[in-house]
N, C-alpha and C. Protein backbone atom coordinates (compact mmCIF):
# COMPACT_ATOMS: atom_id res chain seq x y z
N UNK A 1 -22.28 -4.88 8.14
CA UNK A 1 -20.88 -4.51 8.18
C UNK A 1 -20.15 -5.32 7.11
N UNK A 2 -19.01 -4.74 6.47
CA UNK A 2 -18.87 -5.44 5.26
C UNK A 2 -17.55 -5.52 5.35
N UNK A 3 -16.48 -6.50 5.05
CA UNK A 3 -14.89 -6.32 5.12
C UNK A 3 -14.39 -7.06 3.56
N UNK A 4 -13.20 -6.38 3.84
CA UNK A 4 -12.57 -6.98 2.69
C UNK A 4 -12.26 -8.45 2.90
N UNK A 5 -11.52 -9.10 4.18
CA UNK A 5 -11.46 -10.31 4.67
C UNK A 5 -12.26 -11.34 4.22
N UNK A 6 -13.51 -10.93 4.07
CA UNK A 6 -14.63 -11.81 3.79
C UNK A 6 -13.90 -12.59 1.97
N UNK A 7 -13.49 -12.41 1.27
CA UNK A 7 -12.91 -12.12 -0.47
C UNK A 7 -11.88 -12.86 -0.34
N UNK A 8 -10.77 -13.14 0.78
CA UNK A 8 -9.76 -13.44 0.94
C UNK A 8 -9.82 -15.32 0.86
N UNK A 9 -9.02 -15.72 0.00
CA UNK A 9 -9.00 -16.86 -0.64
C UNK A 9 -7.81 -17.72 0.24
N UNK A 10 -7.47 -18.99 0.59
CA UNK A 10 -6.38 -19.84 1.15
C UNK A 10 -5.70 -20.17 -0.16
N UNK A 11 -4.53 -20.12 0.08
CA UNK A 11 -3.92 -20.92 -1.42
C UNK A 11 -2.65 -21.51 -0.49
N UNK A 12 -2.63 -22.92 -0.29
CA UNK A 12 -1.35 -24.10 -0.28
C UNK A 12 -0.45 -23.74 -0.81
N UNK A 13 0.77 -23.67 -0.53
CA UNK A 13 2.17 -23.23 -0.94
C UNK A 13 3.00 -25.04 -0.69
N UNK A 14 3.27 -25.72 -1.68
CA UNK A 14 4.19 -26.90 -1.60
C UNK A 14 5.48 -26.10 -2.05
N UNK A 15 6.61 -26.66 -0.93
CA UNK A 15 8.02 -26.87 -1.41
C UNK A 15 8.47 -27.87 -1.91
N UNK A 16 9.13 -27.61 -2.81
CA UNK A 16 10.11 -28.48 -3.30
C UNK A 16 10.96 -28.11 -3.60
N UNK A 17 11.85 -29.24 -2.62
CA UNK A 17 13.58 -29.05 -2.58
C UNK A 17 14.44 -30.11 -3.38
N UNK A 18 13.93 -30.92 -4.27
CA UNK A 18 14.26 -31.74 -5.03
C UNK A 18 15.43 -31.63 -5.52
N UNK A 19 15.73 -30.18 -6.26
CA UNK A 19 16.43 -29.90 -6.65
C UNK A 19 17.59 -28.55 -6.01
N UNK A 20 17.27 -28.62 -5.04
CA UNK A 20 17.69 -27.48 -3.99
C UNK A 20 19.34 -27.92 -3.87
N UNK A 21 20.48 -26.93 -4.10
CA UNK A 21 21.61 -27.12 -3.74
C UNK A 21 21.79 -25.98 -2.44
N UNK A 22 22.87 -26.82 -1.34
CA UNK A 22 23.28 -25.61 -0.57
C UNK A 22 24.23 -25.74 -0.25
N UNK A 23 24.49 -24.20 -0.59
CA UNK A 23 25.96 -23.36 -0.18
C UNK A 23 26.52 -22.37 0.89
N UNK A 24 27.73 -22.97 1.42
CA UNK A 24 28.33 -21.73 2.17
C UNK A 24 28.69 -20.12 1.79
N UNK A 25 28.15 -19.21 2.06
CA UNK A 25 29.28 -17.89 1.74
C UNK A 25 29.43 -17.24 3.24
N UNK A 26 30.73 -16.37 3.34
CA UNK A 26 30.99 -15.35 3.90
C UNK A 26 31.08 -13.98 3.33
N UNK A 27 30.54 -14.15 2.45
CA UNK A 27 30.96 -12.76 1.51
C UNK A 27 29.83 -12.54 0.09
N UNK A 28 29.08 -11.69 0.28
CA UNK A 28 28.38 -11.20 -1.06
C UNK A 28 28.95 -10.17 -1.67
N UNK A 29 28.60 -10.09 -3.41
CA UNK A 29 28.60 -8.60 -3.56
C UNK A 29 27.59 -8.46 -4.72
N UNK A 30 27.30 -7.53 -5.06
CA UNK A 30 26.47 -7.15 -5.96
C UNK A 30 26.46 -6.03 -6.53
N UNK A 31 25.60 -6.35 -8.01
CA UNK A 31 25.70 -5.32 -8.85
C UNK A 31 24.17 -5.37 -9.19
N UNK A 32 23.69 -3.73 -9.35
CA UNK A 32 22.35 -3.22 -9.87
C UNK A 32 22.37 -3.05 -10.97
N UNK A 33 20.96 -3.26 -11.97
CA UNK A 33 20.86 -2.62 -12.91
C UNK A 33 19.32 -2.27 -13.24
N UNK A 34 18.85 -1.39 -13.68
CA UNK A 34 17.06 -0.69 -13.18
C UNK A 34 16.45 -1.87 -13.32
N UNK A 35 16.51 -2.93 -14.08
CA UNK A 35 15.42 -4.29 -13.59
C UNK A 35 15.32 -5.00 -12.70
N UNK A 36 16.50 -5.24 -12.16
CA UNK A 36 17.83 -6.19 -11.81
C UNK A 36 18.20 -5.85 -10.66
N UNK A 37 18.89 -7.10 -9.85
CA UNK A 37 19.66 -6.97 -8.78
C UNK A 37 20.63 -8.01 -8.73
N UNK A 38 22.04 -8.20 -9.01
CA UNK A 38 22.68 -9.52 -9.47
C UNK A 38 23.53 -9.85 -7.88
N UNK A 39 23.23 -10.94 -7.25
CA UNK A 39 24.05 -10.94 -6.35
C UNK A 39 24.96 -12.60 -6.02
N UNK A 40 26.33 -12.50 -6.08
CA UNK A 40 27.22 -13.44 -6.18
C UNK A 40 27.73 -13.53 -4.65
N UNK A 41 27.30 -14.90 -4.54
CA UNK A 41 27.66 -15.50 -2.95
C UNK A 41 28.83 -15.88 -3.02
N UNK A 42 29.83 -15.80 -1.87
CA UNK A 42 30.83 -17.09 -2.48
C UNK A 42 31.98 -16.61 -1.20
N UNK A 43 33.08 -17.16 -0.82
CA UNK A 43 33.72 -17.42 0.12
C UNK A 43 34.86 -16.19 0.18
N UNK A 44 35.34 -15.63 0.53
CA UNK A 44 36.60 -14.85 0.86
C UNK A 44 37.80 -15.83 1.51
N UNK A 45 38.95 -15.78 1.13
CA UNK A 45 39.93 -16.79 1.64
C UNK A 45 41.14 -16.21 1.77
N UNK A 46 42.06 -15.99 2.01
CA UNK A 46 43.11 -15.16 2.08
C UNK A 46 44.39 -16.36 1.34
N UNK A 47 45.16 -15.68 0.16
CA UNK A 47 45.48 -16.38 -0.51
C UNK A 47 47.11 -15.74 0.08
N UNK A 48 48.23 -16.29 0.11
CA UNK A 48 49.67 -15.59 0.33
C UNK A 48 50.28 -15.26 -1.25
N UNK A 49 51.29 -14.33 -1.19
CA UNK A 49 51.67 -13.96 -2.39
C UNK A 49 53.12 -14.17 -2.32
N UNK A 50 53.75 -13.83 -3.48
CA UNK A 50 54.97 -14.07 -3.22
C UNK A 50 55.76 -12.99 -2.41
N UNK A 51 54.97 -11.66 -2.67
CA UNK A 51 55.85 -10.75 -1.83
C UNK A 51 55.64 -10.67 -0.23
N UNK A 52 54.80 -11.69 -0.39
CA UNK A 52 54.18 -11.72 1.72
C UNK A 52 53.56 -10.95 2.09
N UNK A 53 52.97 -10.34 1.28
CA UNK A 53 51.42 -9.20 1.15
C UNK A 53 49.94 -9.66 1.29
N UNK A 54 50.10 -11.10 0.80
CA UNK A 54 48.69 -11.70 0.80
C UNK A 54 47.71 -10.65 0.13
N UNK A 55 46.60 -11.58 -0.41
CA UNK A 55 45.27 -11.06 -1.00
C UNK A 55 44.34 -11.73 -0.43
N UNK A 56 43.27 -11.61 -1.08
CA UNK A 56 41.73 -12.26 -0.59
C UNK A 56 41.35 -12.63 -1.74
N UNK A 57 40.90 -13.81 -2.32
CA UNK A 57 40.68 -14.37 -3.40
C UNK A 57 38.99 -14.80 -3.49
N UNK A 58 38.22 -14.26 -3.72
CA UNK A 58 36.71 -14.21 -3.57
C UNK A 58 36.48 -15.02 -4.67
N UNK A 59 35.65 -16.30 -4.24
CA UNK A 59 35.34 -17.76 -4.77
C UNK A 59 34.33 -17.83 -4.84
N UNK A 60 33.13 -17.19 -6.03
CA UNK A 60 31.54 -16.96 -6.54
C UNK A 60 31.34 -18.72 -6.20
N UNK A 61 30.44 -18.97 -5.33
CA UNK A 61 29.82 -20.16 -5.31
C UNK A 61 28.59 -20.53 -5.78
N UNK A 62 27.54 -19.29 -5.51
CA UNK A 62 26.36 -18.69 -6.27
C UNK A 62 25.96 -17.60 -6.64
N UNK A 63 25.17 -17.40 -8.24
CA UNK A 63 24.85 -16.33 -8.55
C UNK A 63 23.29 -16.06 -8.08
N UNK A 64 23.02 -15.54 -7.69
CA UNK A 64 21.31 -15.54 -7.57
C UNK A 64 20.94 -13.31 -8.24
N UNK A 65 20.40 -13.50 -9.35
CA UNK A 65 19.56 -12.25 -9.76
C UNK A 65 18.01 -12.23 -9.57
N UNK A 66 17.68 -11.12 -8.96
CA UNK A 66 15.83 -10.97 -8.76
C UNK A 66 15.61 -9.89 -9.40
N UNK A 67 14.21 -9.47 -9.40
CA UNK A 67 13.72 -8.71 -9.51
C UNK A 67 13.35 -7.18 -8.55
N UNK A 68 13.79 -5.98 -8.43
CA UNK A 68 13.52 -5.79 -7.21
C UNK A 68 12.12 -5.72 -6.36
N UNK A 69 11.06 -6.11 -6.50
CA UNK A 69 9.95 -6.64 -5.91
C UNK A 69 10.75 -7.82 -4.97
N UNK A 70 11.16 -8.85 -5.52
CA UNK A 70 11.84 -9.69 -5.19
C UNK A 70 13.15 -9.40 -4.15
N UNK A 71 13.59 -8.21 -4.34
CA UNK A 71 14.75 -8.07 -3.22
C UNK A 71 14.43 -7.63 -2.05
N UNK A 72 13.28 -6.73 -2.58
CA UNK A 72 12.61 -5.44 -1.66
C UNK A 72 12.17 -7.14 -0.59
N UNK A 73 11.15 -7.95 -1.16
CA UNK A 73 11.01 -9.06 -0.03
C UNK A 73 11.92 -9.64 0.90
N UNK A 74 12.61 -10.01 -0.06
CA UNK A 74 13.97 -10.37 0.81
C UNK A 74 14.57 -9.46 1.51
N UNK A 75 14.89 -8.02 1.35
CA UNK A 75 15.44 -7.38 2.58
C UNK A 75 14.61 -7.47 3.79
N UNK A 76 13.03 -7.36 3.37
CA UNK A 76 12.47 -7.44 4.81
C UNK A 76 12.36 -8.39 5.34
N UNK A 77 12.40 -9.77 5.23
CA UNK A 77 12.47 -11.04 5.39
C UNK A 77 13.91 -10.99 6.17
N UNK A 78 15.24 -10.91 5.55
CA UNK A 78 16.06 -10.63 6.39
C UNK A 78 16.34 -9.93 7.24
N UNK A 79 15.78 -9.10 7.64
CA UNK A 79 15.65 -8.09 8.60
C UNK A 79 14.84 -8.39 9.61
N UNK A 80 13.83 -9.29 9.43
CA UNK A 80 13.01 -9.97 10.60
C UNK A 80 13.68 -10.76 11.09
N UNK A 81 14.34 -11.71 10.57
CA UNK A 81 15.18 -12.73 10.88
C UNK A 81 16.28 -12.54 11.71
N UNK A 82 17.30 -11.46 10.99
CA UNK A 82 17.65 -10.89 12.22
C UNK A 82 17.42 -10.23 13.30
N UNK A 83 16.77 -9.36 13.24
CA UNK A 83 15.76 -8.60 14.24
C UNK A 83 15.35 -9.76 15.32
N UNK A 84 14.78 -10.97 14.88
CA UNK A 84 14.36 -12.31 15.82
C UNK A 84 15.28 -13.02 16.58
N UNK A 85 16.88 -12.70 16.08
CA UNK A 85 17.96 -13.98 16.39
C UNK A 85 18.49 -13.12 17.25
N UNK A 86 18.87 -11.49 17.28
CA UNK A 86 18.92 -10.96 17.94
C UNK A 86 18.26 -10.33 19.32
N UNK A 87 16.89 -10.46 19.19
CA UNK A 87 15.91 -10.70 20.54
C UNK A 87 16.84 -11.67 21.24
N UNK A 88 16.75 -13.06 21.03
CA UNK A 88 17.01 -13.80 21.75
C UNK A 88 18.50 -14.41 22.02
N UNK A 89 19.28 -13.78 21.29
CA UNK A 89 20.87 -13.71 21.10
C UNK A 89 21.68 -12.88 21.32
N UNK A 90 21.34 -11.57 21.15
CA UNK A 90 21.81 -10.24 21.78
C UNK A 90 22.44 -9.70 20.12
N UNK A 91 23.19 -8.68 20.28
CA UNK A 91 23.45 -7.39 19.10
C UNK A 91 24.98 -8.84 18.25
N UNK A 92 24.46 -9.23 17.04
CA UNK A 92 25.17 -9.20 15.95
C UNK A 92 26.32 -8.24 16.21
N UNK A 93 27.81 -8.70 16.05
CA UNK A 93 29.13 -7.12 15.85
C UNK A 93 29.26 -8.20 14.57
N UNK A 94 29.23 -6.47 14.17
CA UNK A 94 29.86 -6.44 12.33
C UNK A 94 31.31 -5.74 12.46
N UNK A 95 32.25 -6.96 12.65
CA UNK A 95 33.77 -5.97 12.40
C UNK A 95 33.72 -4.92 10.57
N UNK A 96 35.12 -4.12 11.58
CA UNK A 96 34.71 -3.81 9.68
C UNK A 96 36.01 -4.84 9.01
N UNK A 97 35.74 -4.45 7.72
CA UNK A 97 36.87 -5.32 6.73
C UNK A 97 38.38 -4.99 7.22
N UNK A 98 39.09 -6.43 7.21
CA UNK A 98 40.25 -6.48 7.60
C UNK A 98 40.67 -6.47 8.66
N UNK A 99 39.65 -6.12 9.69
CA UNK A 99 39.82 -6.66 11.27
C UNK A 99 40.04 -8.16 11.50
N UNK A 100 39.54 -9.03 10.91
CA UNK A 100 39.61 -10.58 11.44
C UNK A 100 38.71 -10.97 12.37
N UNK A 101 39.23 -11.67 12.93
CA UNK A 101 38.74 -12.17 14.20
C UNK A 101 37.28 -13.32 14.24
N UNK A 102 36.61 -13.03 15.28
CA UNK A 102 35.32 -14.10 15.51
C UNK A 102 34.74 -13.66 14.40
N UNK A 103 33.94 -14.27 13.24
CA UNK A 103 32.72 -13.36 12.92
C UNK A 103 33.27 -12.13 11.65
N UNK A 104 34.24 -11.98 11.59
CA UNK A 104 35.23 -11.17 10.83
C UNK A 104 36.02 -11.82 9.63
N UNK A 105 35.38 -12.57 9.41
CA UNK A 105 36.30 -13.01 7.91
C UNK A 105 38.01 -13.54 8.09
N UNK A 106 38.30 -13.41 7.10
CA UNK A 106 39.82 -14.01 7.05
C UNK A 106 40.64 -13.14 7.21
N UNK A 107 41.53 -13.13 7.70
CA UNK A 107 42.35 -11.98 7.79
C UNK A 107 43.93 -11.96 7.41
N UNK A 108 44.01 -11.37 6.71
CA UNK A 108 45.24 -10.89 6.00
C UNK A 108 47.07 -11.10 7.34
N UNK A 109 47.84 -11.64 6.93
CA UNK A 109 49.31 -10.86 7.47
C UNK A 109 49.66 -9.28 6.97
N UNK A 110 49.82 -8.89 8.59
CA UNK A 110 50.73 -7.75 8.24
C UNK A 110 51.81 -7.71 7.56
């Protein structure tokens, strides 16, 4: 009987965080391009204006671009992760934008 298993090699994975910075975001966004996937982390804050309208002033803290091999991993990676926190935490609520609240970002004056 013959398997492929048998071929299968161990290879050690070391981290190093030596140089590792970490950052807060509440807010991504991103832009594609056919190689590419550019995605800018960074904070949402609600800034007041003079007319008492307020904005949201989005504060890039990090840029991180992959490859999409590289994203395609990471979506499923995040998706386990949540999928896992939710087993044992119950259903994630995603308000939508401009609701506020728990979990909801900053929220604007009427």
């Amino acid at each position: 009987m013959s398997s492929g298993n048998q071929d299968q090699r161990q290879i050690q994975l070391r981290i190093d965080e030596s140089k590792m910075v970490t950052t807060y975001a509440n807010t991504i966004r991103t832009s594609t391009m056919p190689e590419e996937i550019v995605m800018d982390f960074g904070i949402n804050m609600p800034v007041p204006t003079p007319d008492g309208q307020g904005m949201l002033n989005f504060a890039v803290g990090s840029r991180v671009v992959m490859n999409w091999g590289a994203a395609k991993r990471l979506a499923i990676s995040l998706g386990q992760a949540v999928r896992q926190y939710e087993e044992q935490n119950g259903e994630i609520k995603i308000q939508q934008p401009g609701q506020g609240g728990p979990g909801g970002g900053p929220r604007l004056a009427n």
